[in-house]
N, C-alpha and C. Protein backbone atom coordinates (compact mmCIF):
# COMPACT_ATOMS: atom_id res chain seq x y z
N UNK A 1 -10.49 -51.33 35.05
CA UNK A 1 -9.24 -50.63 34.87
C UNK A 1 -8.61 -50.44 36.23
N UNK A 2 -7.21 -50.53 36.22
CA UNK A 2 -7.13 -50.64 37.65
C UNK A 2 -6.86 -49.06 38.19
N UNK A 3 -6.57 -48.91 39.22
CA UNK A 3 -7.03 -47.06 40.11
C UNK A 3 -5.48 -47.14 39.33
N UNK A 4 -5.03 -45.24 38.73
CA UNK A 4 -4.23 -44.95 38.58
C UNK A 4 -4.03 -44.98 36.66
N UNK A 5 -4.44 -46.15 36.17
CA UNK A 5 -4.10 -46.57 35.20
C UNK A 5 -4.87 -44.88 34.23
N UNK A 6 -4.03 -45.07 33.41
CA UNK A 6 -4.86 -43.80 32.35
C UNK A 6 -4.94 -44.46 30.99
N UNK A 7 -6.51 -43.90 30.32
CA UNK A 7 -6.61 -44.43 29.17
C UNK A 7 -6.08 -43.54 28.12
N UNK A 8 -4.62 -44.38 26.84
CA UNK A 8 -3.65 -43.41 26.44
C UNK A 8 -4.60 -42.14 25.49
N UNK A 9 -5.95 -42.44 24.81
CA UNK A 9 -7.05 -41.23 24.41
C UNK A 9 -7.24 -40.52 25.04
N UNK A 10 -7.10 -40.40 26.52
CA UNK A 10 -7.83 -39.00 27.53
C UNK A 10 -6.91 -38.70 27.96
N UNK A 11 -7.25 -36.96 27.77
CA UNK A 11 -6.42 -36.51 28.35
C UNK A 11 -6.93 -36.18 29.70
N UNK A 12 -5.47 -35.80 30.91
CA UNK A 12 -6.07 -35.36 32.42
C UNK A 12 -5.68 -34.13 32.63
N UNK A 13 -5.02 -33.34 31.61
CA UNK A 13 -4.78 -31.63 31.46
C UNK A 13 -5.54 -31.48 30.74
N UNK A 14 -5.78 -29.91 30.78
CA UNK A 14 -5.77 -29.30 29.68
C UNK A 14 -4.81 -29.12 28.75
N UNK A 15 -4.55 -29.00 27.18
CA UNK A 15 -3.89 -28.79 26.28
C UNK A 15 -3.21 -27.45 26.64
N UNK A 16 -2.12 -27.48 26.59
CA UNK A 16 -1.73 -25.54 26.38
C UNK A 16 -1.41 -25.12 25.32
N UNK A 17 -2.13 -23.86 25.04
CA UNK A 17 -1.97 -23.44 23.47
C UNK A 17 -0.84 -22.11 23.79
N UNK A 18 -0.29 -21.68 22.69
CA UNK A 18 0.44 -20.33 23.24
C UNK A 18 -0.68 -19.21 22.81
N UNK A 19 -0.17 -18.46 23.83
CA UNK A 19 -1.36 -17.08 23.97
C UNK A 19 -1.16 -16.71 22.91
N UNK A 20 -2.31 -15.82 22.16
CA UNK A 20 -1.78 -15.26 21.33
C UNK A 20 -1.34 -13.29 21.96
N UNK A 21 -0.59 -12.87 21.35
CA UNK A 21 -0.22 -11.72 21.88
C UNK A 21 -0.65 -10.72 21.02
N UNK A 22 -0.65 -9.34 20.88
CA UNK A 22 -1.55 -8.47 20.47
C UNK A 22 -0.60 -8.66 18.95
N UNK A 23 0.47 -8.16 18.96
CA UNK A 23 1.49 -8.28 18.05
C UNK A 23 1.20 -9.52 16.95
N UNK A 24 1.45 -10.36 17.34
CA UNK A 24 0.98 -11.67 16.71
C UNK A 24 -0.43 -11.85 16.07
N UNK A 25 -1.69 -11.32 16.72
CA UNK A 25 -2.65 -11.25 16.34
C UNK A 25 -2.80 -9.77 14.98
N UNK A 26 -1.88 -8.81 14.99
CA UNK A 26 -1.77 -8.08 14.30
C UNK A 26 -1.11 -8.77 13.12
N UNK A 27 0.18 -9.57 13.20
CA UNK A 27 0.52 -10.37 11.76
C UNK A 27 -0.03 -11.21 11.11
N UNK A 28 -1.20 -12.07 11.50
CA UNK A 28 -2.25 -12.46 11.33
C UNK A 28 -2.95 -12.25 10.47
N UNK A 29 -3.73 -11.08 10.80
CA UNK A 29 -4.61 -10.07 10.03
C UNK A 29 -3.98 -9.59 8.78
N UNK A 30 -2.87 -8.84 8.97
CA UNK A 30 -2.25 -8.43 7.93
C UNK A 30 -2.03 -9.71 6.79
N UNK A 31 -1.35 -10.41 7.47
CA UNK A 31 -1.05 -11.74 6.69
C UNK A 31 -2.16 -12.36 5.61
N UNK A 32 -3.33 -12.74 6.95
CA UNK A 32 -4.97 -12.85 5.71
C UNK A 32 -5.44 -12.01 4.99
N UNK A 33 -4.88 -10.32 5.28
CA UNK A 33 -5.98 -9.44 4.28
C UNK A 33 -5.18 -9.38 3.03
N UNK A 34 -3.71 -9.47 2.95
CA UNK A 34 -2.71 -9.55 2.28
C UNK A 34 -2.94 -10.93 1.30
N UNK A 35 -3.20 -11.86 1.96
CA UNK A 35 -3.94 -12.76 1.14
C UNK A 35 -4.91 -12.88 0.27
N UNK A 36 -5.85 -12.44 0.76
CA UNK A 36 -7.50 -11.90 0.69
C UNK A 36 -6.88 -10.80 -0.80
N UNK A 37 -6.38 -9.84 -0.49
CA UNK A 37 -6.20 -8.49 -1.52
C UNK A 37 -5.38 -9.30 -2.83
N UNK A 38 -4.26 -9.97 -2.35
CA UNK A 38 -3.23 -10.56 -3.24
C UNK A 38 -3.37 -11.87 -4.32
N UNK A 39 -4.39 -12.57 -3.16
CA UNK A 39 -4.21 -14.04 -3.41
C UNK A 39 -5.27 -14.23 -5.04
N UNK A 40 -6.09 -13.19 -5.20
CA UNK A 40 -6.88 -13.99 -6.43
C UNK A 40 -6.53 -12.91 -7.57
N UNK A 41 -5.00 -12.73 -7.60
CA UNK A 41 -4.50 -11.35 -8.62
C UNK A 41 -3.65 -12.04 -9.59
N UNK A 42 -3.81 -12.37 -11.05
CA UNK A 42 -2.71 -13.61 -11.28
C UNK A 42 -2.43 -12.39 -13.00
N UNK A 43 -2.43 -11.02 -12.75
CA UNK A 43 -1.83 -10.52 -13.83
C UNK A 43 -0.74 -10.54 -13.43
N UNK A 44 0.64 -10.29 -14.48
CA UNK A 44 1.91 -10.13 -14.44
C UNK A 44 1.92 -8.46 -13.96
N UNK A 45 3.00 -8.35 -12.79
CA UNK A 45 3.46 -7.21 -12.46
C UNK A 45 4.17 -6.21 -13.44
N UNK A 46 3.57 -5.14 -13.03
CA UNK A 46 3.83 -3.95 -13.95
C UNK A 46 5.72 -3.61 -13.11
N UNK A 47 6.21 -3.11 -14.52
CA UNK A 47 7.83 -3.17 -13.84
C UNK A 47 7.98 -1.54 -14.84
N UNK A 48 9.36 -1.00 -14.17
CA UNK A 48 9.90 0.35 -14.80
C UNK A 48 9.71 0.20 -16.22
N UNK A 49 9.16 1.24 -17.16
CA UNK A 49 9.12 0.83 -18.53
C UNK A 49 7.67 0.98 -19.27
N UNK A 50 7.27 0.38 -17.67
CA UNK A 50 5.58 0.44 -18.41
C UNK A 50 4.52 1.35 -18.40
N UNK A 51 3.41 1.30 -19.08
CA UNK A 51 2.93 2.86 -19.12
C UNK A 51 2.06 2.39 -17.95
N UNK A 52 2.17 3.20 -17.02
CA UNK A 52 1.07 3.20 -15.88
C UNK A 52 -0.48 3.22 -17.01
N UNK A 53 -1.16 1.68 -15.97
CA UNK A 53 -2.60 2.17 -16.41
C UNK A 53 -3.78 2.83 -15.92
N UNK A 54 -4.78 3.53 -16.76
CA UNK A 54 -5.67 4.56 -16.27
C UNK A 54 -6.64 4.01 -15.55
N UNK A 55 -6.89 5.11 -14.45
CA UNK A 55 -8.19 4.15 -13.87
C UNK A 55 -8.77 5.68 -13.30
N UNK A 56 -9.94 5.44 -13.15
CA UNK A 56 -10.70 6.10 -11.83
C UNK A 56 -11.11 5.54 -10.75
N UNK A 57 -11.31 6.29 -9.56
CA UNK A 57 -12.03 5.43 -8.16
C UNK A 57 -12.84 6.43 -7.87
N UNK A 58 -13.13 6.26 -6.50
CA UNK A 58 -13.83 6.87 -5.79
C UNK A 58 -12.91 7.65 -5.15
N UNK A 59 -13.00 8.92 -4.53
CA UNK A 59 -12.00 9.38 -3.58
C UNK A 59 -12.49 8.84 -1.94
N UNK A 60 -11.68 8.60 -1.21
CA UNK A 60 -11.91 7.86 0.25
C UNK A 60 -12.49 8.47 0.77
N UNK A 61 -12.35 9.71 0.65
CA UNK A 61 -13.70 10.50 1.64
C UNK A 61 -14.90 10.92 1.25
N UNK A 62 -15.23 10.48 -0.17
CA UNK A 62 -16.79 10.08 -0.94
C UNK A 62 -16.38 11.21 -1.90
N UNK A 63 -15.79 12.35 -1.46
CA UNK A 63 -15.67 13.89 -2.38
C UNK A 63 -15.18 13.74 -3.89
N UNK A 64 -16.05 13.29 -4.59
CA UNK A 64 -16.04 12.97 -5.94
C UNK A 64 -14.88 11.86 -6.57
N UNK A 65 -14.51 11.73 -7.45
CA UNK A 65 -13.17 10.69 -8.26
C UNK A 65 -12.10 11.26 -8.09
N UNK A 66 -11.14 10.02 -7.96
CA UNK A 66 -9.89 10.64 -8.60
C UNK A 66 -9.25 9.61 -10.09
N UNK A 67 -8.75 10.32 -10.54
CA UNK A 67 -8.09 9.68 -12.11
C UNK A 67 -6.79 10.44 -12.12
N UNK A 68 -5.98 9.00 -12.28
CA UNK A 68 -4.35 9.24 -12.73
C UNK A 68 -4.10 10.29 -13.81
N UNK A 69 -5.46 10.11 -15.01
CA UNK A 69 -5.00 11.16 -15.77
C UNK A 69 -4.75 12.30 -15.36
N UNK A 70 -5.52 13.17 -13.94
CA UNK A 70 -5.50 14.06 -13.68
C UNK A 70 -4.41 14.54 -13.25
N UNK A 71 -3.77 13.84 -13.17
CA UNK A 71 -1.99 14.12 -13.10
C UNK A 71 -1.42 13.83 -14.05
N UNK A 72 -1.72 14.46 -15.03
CA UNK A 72 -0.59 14.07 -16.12
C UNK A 72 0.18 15.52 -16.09
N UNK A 73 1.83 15.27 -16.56
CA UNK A 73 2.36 16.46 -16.99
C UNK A 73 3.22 16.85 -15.45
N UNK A 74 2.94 15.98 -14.07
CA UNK A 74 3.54 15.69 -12.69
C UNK A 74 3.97 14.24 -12.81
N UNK A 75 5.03 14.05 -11.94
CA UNK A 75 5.67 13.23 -11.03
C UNK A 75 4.98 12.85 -10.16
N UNK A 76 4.40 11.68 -10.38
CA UNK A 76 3.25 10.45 -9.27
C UNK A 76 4.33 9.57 -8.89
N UNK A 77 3.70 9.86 -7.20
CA UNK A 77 4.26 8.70 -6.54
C UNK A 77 2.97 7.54 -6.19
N UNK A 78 2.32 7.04 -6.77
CA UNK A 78 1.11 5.96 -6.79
C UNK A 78 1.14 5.00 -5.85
N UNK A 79 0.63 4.69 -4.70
CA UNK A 79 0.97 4.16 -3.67
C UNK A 79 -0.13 3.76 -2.95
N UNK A 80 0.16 2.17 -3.10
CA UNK A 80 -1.22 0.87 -2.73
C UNK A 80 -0.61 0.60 -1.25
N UNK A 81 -2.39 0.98 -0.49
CA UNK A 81 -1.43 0.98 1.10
C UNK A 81 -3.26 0.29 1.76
N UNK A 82 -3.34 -0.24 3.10
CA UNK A 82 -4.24 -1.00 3.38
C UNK A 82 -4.07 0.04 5.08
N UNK A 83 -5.03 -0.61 6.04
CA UNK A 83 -4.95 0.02 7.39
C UNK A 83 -4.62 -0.85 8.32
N UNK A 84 -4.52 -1.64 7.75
CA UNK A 84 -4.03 -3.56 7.98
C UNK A 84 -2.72 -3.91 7.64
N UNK A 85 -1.97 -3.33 6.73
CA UNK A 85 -0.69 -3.40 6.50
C UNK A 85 0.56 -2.78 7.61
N UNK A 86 1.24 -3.25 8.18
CA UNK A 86 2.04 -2.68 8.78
C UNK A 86 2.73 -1.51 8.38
N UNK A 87 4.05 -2.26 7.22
CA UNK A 87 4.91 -1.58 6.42
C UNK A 87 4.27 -0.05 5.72
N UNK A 88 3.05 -0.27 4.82
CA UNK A 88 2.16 0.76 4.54
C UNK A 88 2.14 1.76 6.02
N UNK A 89 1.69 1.74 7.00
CA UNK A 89 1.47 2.53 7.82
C UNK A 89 3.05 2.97 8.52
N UNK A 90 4.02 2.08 8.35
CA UNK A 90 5.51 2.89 8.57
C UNK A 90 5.63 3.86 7.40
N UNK A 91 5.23 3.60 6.05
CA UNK A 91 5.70 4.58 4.91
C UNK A 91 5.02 5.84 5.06
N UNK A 92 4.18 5.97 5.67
CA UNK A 92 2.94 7.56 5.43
C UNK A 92 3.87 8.74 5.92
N UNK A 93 4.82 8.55 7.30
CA UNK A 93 5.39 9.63 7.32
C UNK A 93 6.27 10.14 6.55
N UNK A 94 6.65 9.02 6.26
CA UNK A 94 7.74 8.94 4.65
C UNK A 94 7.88 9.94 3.63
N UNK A 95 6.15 9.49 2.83
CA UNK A 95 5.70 9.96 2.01
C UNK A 95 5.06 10.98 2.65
N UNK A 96 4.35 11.73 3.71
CA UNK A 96 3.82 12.95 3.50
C UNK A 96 4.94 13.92 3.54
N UNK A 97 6.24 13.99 3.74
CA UNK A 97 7.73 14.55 4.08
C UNK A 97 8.06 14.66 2.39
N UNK A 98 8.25 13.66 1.51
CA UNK A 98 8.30 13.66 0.44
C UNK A 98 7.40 14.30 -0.18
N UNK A 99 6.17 14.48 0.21
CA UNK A 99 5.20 15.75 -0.88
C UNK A 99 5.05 17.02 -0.14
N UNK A 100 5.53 17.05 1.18
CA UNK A 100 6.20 18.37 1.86
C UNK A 100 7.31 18.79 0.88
N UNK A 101 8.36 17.97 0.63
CA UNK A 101 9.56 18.56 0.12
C UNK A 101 9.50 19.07 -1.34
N UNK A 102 8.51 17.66 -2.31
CA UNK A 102 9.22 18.26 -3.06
C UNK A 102 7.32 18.82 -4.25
N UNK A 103 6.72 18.74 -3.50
CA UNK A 103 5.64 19.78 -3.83
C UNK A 103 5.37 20.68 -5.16
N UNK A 104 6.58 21.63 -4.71
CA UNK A 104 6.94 22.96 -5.60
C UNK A 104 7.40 22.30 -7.35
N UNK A 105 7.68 20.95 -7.16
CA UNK A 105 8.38 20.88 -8.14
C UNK A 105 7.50 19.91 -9.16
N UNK A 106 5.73 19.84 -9.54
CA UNK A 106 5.19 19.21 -10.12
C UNK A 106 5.27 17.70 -9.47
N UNK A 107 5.52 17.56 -8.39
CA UNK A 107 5.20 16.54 -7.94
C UNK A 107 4.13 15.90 -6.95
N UNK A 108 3.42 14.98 -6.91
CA UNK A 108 1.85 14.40 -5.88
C UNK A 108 2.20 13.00 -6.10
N UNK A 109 1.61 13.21 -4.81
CA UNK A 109 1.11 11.76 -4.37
C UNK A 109 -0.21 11.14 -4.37
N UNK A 110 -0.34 9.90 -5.16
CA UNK A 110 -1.91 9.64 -4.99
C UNK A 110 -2.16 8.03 -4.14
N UNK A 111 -2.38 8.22 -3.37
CA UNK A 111 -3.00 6.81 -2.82
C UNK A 111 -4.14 6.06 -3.06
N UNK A 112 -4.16 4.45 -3.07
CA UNK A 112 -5.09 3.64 -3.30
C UNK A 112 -5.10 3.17 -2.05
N UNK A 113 -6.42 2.91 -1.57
CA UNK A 113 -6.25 2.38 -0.38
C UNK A 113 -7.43 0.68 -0.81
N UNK A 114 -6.94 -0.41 0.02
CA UNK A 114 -7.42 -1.59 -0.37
C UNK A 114 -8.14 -1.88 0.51
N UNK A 115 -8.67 -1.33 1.52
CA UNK A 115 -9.28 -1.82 2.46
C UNK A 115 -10.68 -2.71 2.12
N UNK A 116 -11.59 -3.76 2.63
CA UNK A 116 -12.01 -4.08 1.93
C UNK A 116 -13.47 -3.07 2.54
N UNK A 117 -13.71 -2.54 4.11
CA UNK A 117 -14.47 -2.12 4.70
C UNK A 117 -13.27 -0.49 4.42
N UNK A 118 -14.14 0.00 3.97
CA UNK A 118 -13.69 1.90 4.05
C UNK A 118 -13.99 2.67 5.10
N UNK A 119 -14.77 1.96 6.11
CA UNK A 119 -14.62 2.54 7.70
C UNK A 119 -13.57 2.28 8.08
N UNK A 120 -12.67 1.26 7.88
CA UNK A 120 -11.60 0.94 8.89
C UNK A 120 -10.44 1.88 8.27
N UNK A 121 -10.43 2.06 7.13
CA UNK A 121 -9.51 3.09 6.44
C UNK A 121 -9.94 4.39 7.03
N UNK A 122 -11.22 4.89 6.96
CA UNK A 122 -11.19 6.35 7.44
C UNK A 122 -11.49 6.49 8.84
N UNK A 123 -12.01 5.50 10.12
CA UNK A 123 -10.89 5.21 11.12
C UNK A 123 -9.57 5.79 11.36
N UNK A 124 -8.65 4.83 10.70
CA UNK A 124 -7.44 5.08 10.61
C UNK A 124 -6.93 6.57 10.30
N UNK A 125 -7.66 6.88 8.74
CA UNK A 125 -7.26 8.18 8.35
C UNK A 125 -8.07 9.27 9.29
N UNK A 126 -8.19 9.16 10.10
CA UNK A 126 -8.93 9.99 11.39
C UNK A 126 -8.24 10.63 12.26
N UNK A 127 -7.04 9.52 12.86
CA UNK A 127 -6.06 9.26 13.67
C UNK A 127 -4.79 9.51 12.87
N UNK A 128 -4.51 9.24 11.62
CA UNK A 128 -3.69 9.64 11.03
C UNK A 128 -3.51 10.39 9.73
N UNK A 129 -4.09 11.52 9.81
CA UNK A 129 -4.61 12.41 8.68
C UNK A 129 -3.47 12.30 7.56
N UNK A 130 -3.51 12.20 6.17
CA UNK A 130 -2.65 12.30 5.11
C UNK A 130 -3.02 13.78 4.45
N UNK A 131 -1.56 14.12 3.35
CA UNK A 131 -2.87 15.44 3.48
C UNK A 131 -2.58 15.54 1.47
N UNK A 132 -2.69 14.03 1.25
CA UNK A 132 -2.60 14.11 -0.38
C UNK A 132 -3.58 12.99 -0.62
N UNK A 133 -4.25 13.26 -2.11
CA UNK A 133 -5.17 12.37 -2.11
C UNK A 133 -5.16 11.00 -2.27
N UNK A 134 -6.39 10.18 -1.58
CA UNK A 134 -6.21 8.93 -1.95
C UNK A 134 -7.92 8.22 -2.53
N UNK A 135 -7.98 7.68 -3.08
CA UNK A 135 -9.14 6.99 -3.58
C UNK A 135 -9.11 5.41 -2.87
N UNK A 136 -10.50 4.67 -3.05
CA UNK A 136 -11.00 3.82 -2.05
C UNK A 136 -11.25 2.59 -3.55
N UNK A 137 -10.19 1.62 -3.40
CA UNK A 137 -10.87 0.57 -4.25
C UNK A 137 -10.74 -0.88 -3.19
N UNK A 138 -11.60 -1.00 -3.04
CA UNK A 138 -12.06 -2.39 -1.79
C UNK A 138 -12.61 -3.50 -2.86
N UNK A 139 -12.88 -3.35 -4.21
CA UNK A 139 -13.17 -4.52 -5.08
C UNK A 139 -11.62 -4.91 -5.15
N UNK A 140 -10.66 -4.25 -5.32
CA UNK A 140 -9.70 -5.18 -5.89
C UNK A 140 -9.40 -4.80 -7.40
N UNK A 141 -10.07 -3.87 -8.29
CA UNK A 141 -10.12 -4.14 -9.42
C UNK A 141 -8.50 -3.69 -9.76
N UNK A 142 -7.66 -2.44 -8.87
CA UNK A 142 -6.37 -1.65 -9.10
C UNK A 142 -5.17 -3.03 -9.13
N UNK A 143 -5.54 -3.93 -8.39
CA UNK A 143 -4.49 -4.37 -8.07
C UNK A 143 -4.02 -5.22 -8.89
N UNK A 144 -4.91 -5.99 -9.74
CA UNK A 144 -5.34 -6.57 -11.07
C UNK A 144 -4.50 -5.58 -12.07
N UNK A 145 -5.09 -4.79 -12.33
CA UNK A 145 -4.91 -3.98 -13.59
C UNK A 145 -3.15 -3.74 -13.48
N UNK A 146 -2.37 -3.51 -12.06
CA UNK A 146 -1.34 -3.21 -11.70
C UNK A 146 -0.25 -5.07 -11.35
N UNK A 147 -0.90 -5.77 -11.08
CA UNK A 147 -0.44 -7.13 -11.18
C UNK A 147 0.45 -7.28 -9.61
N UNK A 148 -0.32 -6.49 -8.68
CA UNK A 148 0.16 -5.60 -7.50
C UNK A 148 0.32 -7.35 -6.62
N UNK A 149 1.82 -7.59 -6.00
CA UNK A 149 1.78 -8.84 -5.80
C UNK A 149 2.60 -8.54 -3.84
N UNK A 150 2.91 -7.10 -4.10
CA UNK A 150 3.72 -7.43 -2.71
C UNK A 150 2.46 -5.80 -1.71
N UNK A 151 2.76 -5.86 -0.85
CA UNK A 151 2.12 -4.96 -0.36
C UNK A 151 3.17 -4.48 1.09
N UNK A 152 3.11 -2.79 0.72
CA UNK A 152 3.06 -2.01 0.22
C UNK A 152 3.72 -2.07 -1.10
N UNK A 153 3.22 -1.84 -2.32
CA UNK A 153 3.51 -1.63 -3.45
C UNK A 153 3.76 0.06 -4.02
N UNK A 154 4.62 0.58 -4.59
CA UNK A 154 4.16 2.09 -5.12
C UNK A 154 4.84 2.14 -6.71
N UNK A 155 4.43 3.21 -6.89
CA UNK A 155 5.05 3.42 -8.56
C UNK A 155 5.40 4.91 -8.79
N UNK A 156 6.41 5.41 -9.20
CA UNK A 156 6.80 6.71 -9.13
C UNK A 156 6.92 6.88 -10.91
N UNK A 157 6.28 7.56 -11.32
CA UNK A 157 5.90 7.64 -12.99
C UNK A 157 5.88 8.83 -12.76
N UNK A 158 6.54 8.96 -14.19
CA UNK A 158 7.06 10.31 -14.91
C UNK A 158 5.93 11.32 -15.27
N UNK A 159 5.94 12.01 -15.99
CA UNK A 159 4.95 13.15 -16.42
C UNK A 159 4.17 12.38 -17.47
N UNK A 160 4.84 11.90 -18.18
CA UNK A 160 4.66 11.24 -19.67
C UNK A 160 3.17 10.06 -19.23
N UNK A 161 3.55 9.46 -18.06
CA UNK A 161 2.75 8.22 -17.31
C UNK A 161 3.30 6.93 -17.68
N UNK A 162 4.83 7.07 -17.75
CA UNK A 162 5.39 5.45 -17.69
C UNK A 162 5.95 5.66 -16.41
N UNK A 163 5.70 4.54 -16.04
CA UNK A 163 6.63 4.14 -14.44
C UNK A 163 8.04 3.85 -14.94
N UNK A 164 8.71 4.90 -13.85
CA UNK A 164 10.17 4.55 -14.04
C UNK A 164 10.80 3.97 -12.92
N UNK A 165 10.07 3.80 -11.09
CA UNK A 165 10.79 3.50 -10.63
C UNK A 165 9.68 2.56 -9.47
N UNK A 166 9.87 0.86 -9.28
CA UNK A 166 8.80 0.52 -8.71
C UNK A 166 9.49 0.05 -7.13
N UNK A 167 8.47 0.22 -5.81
CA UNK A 167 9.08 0.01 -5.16
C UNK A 167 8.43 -0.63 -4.20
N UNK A 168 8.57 -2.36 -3.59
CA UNK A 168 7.49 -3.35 -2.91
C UNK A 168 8.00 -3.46 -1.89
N UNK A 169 7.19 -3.18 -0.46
CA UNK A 169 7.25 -3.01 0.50
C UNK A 169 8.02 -1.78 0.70
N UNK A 170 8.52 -1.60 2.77
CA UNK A 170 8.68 -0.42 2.70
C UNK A 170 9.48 -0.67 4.31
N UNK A 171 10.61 0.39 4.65
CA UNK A 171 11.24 -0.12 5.74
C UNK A 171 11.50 1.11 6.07
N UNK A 172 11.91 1.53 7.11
CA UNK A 172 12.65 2.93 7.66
C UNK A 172 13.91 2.88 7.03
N UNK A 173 14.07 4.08 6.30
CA UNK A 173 15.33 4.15 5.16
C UNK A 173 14.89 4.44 4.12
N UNK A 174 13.64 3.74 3.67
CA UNK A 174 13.62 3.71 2.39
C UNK A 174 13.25 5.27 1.80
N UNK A 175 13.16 6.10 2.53
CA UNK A 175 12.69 7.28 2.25
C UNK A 175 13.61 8.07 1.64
N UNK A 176 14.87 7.53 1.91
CA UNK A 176 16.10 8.57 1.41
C UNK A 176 16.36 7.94 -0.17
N UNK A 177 16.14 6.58 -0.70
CA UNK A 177 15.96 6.23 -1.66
C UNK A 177 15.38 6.98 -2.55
N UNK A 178 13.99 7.01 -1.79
CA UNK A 178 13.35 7.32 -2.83
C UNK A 178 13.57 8.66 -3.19
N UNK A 179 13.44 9.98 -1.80
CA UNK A 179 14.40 11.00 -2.21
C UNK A 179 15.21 10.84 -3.56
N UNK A 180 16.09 10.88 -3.57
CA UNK A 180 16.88 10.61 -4.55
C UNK A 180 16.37 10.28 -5.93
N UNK A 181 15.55 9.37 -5.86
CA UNK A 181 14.67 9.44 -7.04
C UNK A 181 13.88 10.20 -7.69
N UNK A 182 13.08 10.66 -6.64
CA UNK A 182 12.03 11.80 -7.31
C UNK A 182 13.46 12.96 -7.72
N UNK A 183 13.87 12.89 -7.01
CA UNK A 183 14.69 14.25 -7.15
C UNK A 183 15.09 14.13 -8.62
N UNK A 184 15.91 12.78 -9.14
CA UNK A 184 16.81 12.53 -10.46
C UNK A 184 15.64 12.55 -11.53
N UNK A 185 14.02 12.43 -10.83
CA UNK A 185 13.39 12.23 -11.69
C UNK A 185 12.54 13.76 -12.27
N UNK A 186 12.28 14.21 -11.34
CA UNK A 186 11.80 15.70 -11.55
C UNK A 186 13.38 16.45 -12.16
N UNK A 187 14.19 16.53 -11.72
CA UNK A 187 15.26 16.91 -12.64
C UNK A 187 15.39 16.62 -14.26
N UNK A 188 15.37 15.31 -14.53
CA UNK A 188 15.24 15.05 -15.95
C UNK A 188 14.28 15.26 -16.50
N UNK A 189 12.94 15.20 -16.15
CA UNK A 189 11.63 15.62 -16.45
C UNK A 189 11.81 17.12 -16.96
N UNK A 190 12.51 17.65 -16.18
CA UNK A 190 12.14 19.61 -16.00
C UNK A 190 13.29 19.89 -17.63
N UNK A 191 14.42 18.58 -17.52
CA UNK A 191 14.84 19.37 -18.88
C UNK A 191 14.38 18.64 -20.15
N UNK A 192 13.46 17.86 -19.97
CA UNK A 192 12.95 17.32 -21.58
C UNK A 192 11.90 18.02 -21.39
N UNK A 193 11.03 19.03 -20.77
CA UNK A 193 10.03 20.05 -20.70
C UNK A 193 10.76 21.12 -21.56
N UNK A 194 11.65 21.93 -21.54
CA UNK A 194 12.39 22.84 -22.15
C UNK A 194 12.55 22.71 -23.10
């Protein structure tokens, strides 16, 4: 071969890859667990109309079950959130402001959390204390039963336990929405109680 010549198979750099950046490595994750949680769920999504279905879990901090029934006769805001999800972790201040506000008026919040490891959730909930309950399903079985396809997913159901108002993913803003909702919804609730 003569001096100089290069053979066009070898390379005389190294390849450059782009770094990955912390950010990037965070959409990643989210992206695969979102996969991972989503990808083997092939019921049809539950939409306004339908009767929320019953389940029990575990509560996340081991302290016995929680069951939807146990809210019957309140305004559930039902809300599938991961520690891996971005959007989920923008909504928490959201929602703990929303069961600050409207509290007094038969209304809770119950969270599912999907994590598939429940250390990394109570980690998280360590650093970011919630102060309404949430239960721990890491099988997957909620998301199934709910046909749960976008994440953050939530469901705001009536007293009765039909969902009247569903809401996938979650952005800064969306809080005044939903405001508004619980509000129109605990309002109409309070006069078919009478």
């Amino acid at each position: 071969m003569q001096r100089g010549a290069r053979e066009p198979h070898l390379r005389t750099t190294p390849r450059r890859t782009p770094r990955m950046t912390a950010r990037s490595l965070r959409a990643r994750a989210s992206l695969i667990g979102l996969l991972l949680v989503l990808g083997a769920h092939s019921a049809v999504a539950l939409e306004a109309g339908d009767r929320a279905p019953a389940f029990a879990a575990a509560s996340l901090t081991g302290k016995g079950t929680l069951e939807l029934s146990q809210y019957r006769g309140k305004v559930v805001y039902l809300d599938f959130w991961a520690s891996w999800c971005a959007p989920c972790l923008t909504a928490i201040p959201e929602v703990k402001a929303l069961r600050d506000e409207f509290s007094a008026n038969d209304f809770q919040v119950l969270a599912v959390n999907l994590d598939q490891n429940k250390e990394k959730a109570l980690r998280f909930l360590s650093k970011t204390p919630i102060d309404y309950p949430s239960c721990s399903d890491p099988g997957g079985r909620l998301p199934d039963q709910y046909g749960l396809d976008t994440m953050p997913t939530a469901y705001l159901i009536d007293r009765e336990g039909v969902i009247r108002y569903v809401h996938r993913g979650f952005q800064r803003g969306d809080g005044d929405k939903l405001r508004r909702e619980i509000h129109a919804l605990v309002a109409q609730t309070k006069v078919g109680k009478k």
